[in-house]
Protein backbone atom coordinates (compact mmCIF):
# COMPACT_ATOMS: atom_id res chain seq x y z
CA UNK A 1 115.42 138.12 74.66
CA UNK A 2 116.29 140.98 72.51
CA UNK A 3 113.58 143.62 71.55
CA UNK A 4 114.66 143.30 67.70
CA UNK A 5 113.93 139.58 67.66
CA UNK A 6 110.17 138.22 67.12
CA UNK A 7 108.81 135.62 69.78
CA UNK A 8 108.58 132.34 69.48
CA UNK A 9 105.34 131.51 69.93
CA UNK A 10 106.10 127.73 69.54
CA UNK A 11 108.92 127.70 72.81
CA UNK A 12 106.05 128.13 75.34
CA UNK A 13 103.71 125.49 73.95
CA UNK A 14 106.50 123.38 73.83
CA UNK A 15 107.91 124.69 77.68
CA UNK A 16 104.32 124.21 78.92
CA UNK A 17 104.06 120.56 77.54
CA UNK A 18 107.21 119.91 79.33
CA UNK A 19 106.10 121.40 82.22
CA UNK A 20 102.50 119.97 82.96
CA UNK A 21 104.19 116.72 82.11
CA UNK A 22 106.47 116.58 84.88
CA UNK A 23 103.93 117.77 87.22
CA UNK A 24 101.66 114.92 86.50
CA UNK A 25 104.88 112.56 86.80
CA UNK A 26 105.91 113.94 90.26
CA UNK A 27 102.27 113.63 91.33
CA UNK A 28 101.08 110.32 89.66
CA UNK A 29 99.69 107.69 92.19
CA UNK A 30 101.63 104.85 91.20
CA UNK A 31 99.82 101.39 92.37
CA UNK A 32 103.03 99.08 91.98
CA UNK A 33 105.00 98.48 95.44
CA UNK A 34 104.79 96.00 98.01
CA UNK A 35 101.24 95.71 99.78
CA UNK A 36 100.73 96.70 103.03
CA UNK A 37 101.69 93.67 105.99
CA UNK A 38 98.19 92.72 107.91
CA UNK A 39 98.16 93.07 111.44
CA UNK A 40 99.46 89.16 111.72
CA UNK A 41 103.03 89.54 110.02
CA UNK A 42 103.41 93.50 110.79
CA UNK A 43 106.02 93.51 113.43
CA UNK A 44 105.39 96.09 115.18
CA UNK A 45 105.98 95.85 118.75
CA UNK A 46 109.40 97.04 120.66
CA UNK A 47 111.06 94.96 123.05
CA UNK A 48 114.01 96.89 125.35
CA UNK A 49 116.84 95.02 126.66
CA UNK A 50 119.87 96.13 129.10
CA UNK A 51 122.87 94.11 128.65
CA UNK A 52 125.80 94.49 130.32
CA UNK A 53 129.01 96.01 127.97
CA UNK A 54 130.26 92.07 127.74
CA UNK A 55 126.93 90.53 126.90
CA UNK A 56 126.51 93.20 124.23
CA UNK A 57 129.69 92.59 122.65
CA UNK A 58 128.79 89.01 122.90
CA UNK A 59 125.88 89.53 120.60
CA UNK A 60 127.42 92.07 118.30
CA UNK A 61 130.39 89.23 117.59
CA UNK A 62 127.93 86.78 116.79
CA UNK A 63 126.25 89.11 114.57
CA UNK A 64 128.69 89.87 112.66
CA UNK A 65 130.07 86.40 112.28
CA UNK A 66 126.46 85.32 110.84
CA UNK A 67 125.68 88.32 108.72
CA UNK A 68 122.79 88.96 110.39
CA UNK A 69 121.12 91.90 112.54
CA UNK A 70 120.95 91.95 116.09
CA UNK A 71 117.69 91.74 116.33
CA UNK A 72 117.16 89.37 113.50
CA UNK A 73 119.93 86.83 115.76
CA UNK A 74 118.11 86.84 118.84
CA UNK A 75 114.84 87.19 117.20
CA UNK A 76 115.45 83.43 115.92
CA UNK A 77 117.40 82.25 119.13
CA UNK A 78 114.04 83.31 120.55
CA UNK A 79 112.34 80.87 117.82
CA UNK A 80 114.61 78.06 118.38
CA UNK A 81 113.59 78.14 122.58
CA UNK A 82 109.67 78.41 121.15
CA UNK A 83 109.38 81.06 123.21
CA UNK A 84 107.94 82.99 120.14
């Protein structure tokens, strides 16, 4: 700012305001969202499978022609054996 020119006095109240606004925005708590999955429904544990490059392939086909994940697809083949 040039020395000749008075201060606004007004500009930092209003460049505070802003300011402490956006802090409390960027650090609100916000309580919406999804609640957390109980213990029951969280899936949580890993399963690892070795396939050979055909099998794989196999899988990734089907996938693809079913729109679904790989995991989701064998996740309900699994289902439909009642193994799970």
């Amino acid at each position: 700012m040039e020395k000749n020119q008075p201060e606004n006095k007004f500009a930092k109240r209003v460049t505070q305001r802003e300011l402490s606004t956006h802090v409390a925005i960027q650090t609100a708590k916000h309580p919406g969202g999804r609640p957390k999955k109980n213990d029951e429904t969280k899936q949580s544990e890993k399963v690892f499978l070795t396939l050979t490059k055909a099998e794989k392939e196999k899988i990734d086909q089907y996938a693809d022609r079913t729109g679904e994940s790989i995991a989701g697809a064998i996740r309900r083949a699994l289902k439909e054996m009642g193994m799970i």
